[in-house]
N, C-alpha and C. Protein backbone atom coordinates (compact mmCIF):
# COMPACT_ATOMS: atom_id res chain seq x y z
N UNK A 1 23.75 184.51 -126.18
CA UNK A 1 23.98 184.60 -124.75
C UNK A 1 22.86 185.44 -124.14
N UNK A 2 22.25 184.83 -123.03
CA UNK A 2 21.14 185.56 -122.18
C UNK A 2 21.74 187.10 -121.72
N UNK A 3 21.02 188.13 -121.73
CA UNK A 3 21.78 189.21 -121.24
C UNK A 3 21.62 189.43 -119.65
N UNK A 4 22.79 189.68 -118.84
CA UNK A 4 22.38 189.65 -117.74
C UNK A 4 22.89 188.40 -117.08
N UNK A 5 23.47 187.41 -117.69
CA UNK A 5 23.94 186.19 -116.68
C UNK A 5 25.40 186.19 -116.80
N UNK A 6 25.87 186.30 -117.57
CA UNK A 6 27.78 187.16 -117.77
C UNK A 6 27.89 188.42 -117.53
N UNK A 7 28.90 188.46 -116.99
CA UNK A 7 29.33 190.00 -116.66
C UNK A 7 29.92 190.51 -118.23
N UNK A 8 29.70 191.46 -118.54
CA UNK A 8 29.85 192.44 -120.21
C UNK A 8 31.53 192.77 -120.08
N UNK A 9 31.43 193.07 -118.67
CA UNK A 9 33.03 193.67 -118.78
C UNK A 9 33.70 193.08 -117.32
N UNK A 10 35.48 192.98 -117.13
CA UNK A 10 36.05 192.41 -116.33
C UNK A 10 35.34 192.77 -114.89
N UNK A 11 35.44 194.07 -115.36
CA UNK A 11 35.10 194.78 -113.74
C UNK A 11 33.85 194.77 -113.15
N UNK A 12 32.84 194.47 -114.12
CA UNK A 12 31.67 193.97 -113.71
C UNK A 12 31.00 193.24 -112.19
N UNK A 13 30.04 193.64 -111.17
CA UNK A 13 30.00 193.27 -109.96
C UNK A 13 28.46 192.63 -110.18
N UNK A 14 28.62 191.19 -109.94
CA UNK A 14 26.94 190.81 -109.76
C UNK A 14 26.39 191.22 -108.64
N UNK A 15 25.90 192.53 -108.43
CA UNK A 15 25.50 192.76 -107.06
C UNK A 15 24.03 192.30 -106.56
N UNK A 16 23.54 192.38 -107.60
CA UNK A 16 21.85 192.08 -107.01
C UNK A 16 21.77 190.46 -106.56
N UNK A 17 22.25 189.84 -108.01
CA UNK A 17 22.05 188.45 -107.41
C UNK A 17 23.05 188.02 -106.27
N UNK A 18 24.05 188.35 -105.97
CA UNK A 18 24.99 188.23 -104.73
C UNK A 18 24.41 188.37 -104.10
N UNK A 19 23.62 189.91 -103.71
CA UNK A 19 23.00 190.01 -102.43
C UNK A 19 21.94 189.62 -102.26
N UNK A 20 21.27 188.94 -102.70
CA UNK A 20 19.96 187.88 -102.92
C UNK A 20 20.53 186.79 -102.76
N UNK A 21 21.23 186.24 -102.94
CA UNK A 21 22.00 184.71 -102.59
C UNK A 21 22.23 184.92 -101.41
N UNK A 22 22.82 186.07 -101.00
CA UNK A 22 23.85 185.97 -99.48
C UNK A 22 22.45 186.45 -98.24
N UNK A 23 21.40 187.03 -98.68
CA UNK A 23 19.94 187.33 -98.09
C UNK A 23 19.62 185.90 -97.78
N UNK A 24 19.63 185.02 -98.55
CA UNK A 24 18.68 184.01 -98.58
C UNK A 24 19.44 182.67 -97.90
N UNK A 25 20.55 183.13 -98.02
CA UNK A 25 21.70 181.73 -97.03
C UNK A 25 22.02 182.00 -95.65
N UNK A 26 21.83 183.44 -95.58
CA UNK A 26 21.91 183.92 -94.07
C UNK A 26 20.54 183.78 -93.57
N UNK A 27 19.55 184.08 -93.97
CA UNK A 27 18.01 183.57 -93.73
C UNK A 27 17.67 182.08 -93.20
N UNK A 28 18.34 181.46 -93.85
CA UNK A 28 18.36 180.06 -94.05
C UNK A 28 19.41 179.48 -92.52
N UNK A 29 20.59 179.75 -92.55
CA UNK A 29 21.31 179.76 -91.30
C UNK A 29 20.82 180.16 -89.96
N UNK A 30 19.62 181.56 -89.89
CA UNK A 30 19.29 181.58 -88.86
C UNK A 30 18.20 180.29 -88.30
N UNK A 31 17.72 179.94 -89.17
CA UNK A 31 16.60 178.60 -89.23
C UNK A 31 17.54 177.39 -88.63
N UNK A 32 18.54 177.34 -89.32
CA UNK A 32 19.24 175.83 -88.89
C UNK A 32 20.26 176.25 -87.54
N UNK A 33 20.53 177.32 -86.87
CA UNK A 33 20.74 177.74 -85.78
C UNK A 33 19.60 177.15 -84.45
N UNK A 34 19.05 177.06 -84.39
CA UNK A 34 18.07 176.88 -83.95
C UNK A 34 17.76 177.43 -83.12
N UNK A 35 17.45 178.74 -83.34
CA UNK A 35 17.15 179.69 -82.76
C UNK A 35 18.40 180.97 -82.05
N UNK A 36 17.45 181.70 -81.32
CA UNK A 36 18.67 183.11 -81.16
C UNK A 36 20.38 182.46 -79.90
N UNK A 37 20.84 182.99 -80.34
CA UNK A 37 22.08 182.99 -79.31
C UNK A 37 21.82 183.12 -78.09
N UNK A 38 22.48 182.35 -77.24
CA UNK A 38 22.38 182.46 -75.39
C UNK A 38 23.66 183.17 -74.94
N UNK A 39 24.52 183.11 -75.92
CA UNK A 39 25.95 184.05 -75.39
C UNK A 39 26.96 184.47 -76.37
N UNK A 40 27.36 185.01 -76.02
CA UNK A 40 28.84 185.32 -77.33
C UNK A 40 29.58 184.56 -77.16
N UNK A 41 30.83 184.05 -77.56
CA UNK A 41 32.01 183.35 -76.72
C UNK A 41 33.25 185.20 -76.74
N UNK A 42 32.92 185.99 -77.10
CA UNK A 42 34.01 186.93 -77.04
C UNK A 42 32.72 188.23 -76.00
N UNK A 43 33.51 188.87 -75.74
CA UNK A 43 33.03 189.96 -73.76
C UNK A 43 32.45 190.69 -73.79
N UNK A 44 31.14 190.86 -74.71
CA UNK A 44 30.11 191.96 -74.59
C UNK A 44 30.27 192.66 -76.53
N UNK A 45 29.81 193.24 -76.15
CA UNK A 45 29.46 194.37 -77.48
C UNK A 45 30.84 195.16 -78.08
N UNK A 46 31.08 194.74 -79.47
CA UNK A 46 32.38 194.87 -80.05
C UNK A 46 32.69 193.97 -81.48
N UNK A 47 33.13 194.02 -81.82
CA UNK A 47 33.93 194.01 -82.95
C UNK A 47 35.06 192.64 -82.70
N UNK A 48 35.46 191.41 -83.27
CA UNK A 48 36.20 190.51 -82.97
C UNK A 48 36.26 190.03 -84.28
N UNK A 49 37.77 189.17 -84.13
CA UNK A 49 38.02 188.18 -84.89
C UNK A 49 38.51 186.87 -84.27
N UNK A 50 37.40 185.50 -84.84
CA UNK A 50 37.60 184.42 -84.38
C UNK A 50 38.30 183.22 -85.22
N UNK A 51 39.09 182.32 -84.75
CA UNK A 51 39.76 181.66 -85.37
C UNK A 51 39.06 180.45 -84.70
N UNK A 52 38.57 179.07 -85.39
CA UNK A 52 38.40 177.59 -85.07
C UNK A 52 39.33 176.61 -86.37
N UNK A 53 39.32 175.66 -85.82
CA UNK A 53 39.73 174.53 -86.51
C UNK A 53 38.93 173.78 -86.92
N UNK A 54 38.74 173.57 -88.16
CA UNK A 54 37.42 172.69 -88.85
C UNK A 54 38.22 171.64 -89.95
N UNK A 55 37.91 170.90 -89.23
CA UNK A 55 38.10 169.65 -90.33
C UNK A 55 40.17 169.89 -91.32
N UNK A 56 40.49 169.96 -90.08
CA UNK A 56 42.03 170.25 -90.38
C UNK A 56 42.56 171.49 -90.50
N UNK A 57 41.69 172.46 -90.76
CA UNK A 57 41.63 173.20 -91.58
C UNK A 57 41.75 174.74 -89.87
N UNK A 58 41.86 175.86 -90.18
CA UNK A 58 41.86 176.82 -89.57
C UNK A 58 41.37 178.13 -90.01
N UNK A 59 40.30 178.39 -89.87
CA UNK A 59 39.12 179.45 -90.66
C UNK A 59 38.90 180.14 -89.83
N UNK A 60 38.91 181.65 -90.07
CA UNK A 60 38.50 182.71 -89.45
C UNK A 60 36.94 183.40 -89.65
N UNK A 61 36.51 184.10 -89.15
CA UNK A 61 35.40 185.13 -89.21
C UNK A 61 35.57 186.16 -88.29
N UNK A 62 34.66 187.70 -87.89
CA UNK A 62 34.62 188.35 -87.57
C UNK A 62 33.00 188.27 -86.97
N UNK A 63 33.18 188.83 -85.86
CA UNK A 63 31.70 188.84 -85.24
C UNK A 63 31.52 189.70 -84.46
N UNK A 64 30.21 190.85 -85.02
CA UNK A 64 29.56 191.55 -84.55
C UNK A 64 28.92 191.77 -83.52
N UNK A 65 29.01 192.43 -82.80
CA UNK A 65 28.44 192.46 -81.20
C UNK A 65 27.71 193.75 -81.21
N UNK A 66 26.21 194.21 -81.20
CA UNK A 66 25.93 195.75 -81.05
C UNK A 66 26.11 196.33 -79.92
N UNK A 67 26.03 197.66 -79.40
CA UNK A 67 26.06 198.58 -78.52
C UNK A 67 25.24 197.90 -77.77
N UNK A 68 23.81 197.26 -78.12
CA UNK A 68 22.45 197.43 -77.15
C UNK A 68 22.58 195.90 -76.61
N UNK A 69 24.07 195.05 -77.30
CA UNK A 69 23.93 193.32 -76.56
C UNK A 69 23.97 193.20 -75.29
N UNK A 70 23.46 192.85 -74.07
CA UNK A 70 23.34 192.91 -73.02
C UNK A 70 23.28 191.64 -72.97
N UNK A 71 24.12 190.51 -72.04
CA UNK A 71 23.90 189.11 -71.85
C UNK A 71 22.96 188.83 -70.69
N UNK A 72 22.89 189.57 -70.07
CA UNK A 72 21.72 189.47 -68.90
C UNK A 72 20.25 189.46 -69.81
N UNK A 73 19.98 189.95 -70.50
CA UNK A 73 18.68 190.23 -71.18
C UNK A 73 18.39 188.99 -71.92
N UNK A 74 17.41 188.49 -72.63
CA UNK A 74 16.62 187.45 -73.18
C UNK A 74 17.56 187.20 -74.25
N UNK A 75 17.62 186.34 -74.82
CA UNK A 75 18.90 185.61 -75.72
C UNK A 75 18.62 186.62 -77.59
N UNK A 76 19.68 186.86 -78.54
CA UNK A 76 19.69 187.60 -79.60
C UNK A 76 19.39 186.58 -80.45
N UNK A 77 18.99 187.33 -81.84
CA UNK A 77 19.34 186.09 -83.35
C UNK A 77 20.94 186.11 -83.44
N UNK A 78 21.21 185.27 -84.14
CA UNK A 78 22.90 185.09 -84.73
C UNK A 78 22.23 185.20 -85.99
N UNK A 79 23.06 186.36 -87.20
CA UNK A 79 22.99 185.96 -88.70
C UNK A 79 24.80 186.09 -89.34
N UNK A 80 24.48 184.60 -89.94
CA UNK A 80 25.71 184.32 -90.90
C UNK A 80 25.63 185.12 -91.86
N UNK A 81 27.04 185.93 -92.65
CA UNK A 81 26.86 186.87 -93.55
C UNK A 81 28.33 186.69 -94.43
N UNK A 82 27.87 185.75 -95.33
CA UNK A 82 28.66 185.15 -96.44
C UNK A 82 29.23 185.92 -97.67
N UNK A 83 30.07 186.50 -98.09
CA UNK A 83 30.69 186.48 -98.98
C UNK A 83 30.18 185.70 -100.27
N UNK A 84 30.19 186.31 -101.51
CA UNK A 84 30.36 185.83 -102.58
C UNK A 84 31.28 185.08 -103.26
N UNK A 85 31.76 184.66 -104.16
CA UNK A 85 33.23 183.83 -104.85
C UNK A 85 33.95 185.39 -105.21
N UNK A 86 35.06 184.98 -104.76
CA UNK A 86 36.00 185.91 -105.05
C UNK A 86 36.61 187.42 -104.24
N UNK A 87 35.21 187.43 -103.66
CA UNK A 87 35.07 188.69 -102.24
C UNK A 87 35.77 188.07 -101.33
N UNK A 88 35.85 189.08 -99.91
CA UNK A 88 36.21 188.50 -98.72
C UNK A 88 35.35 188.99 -97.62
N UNK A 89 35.64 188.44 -96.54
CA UNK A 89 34.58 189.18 -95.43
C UNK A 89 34.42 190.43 -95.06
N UNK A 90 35.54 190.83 -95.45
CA UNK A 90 35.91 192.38 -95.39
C UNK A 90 34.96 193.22 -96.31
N UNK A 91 34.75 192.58 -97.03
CA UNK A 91 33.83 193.60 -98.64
C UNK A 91 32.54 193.06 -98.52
N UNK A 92 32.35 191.90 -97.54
CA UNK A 92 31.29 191.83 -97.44
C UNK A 92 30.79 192.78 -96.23
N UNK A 93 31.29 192.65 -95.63
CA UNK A 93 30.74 193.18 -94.36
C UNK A 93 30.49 195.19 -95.13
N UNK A 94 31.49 195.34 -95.29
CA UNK A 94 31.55 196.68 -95.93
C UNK A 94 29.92 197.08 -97.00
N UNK A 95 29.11 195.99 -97.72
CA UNK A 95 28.69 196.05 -99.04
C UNK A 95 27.19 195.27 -98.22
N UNK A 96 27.23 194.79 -97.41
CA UNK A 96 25.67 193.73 -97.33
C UNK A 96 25.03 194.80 -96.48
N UNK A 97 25.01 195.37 -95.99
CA UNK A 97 24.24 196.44 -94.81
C UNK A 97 23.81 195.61 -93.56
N UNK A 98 23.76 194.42 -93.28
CA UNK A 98 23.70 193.91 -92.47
C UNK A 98 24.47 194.34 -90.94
N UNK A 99 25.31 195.29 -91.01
CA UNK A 99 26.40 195.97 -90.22
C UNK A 99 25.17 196.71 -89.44
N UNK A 100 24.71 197.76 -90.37
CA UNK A 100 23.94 198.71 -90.11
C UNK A 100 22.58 198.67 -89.32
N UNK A 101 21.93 197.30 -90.21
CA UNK A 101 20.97 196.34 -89.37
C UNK A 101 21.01 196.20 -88.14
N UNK A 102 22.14 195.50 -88.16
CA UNK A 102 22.29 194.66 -86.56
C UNK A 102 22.74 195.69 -85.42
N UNK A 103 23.03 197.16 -85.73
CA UNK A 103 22.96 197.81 -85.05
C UNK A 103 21.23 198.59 -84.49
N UNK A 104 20.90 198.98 -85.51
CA UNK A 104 19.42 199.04 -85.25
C UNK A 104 18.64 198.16 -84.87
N UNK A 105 18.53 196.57 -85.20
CA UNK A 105 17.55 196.23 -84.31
C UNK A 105 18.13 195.31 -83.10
N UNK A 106 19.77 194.82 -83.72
CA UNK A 106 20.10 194.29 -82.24
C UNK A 106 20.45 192.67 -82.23
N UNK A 107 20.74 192.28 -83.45
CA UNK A 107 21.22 190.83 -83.59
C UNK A 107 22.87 190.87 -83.85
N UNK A 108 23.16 189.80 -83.85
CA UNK A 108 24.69 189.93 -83.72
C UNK A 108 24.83 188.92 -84.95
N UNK A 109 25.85 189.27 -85.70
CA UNK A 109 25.88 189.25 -87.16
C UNK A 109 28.04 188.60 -87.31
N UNK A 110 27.80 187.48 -88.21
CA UNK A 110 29.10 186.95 -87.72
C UNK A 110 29.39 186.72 -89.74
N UNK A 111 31.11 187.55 -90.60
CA UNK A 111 31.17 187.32 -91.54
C UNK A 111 32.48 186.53 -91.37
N UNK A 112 32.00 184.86 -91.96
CA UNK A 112 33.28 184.09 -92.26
C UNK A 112 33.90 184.40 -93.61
N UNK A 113 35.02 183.88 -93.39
CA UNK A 113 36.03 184.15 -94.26
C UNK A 113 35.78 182.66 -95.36
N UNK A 114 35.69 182.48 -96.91
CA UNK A 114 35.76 181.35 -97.21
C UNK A 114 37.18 180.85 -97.16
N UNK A 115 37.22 179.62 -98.27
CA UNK A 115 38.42 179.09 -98.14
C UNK A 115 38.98 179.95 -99.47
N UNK A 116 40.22 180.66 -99.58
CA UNK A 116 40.65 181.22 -100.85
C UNK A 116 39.23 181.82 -101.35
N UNK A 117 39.08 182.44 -100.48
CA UNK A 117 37.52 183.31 -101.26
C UNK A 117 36.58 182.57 -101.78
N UNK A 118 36.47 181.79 -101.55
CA UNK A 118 35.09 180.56 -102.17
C UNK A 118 34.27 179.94 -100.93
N UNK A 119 33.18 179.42 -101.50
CA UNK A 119 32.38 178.39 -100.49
C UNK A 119 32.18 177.35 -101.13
N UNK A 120 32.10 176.16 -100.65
CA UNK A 120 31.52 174.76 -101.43
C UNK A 120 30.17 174.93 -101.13
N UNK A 121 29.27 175.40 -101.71
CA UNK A 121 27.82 175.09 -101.93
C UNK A 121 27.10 173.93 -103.02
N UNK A 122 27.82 172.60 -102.98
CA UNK A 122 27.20 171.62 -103.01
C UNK A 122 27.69 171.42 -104.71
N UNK A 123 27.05 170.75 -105.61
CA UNK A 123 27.62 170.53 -106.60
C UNK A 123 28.05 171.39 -108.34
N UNK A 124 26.73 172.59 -107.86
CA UNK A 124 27.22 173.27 -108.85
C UNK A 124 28.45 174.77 -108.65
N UNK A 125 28.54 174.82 -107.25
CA UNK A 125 29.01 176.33 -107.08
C UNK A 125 30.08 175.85 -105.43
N UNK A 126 31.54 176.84 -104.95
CA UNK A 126 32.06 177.37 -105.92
C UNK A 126 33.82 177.44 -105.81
N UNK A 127 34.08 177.42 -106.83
CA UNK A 127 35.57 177.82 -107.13
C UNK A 127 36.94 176.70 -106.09
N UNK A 128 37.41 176.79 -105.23
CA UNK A 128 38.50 176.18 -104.55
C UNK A 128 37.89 175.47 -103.54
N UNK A 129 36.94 175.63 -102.83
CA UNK A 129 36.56 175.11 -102.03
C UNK A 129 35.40 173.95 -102.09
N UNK A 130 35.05 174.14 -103.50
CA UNK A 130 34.20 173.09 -104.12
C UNK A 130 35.04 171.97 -104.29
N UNK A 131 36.51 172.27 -105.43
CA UNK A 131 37.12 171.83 -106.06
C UNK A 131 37.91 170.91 -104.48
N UNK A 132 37.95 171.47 -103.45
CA UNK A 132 38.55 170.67 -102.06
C UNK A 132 37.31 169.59 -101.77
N UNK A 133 36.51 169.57 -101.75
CA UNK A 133 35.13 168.94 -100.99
C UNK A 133 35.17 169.34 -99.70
N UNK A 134 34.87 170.91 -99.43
CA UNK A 134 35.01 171.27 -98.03
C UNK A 134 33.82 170.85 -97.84
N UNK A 135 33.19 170.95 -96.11
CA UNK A 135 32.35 170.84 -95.99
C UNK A 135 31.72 172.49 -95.14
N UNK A 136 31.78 172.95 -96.05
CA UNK A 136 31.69 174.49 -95.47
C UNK A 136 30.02 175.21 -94.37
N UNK A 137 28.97 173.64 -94.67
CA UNK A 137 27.58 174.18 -94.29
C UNK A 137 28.24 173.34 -92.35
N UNK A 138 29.24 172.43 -92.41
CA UNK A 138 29.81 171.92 -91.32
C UNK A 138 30.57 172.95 -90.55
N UNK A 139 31.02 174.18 -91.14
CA UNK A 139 31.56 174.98 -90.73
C UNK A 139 30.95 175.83 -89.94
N UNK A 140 29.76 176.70 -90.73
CA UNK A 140 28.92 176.80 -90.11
C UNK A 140 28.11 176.89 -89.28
N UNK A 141 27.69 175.01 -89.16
CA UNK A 141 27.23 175.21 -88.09
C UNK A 141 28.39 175.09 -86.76
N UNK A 142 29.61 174.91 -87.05
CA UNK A 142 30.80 174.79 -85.74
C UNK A 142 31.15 176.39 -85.46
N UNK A 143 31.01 177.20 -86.89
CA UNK A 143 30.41 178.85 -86.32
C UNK A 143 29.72 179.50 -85.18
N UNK A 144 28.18 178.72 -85.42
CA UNK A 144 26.93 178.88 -84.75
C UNK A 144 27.49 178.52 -83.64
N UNK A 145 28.02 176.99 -83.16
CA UNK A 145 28.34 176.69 -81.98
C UNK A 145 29.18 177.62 -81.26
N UNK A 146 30.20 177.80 -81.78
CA UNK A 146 31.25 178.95 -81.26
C UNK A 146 30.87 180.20 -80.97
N UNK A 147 29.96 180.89 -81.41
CA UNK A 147 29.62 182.21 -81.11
C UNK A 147 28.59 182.30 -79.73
N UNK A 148 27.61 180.53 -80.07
CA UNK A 148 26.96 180.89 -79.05
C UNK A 148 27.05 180.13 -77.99
């Protein structure tokens, strides 16, 4: 066995590669956004939780608003901030620093909830929501739409 690709013990946390996966899908989301936000759908700078209906289905996230969002001013980035298998948005948001970020430079930062703690990321990865055929990158972008 390669060392380093199983966790040694139960309690074991893949943190580096998590947060390198979840760096590089939120990176990737701001690209297919197409560009920064023109509005929030929730009232200025704050803290929210949003509920949509996707594909039958009823999925939540939380979305970040900083102190410095001003809707009069030139439009923000939106960054998606995903959870790992088995986490929730809650531990993400708590664990990615992206919180901290988006207060300092001023983007507004939105963590969905998966389905049963999973995402379908296509055919190799992961867990319940694979095993559903969600279409979770559809979610997404009905995220993006909703926030902005």
């Amino acid at each position: 066995m390669t060392r380093g690709l199983l966790p040694p013990t139960p309690t074991h946390r893949w943190r580096f590669p998590m947060r390198t996966a979840t760096l590089l899908l939120a990176l990737t989301l701001i690209a297919l956004s197409s560009g920064p936000t023109t509005a929030v759908a929730a009232s200025g700078p704050g803290d929210y939780t949003r509920t949509l209906t996707f594909s039958g289905q009823v999925r939540n996230f939380d979305v970040h608003v900083p102190a410095s969002y001003n809707s009069a001013l030139p439009p923000v980035p939106l960054v998606l901030d995903f959870h790992g298998l088995t986490a929730t948005k809650a531990q993400q948001r708590a664990l990615s620093g992206f919180l901290a970020k988006s207060n300092a430079v001023g983007f507004i930062v939105v963590y969905p909830q998966g389905y049963l703690n999973s995402w379908n990321a296509g055919t190799v990865c992961c867990g319940q929501a694979l095993a559903a055929h969600l279409d979770d990158v559809g979610l997404a972008k009905a995220i993006v739409a909703d926030v902005s």
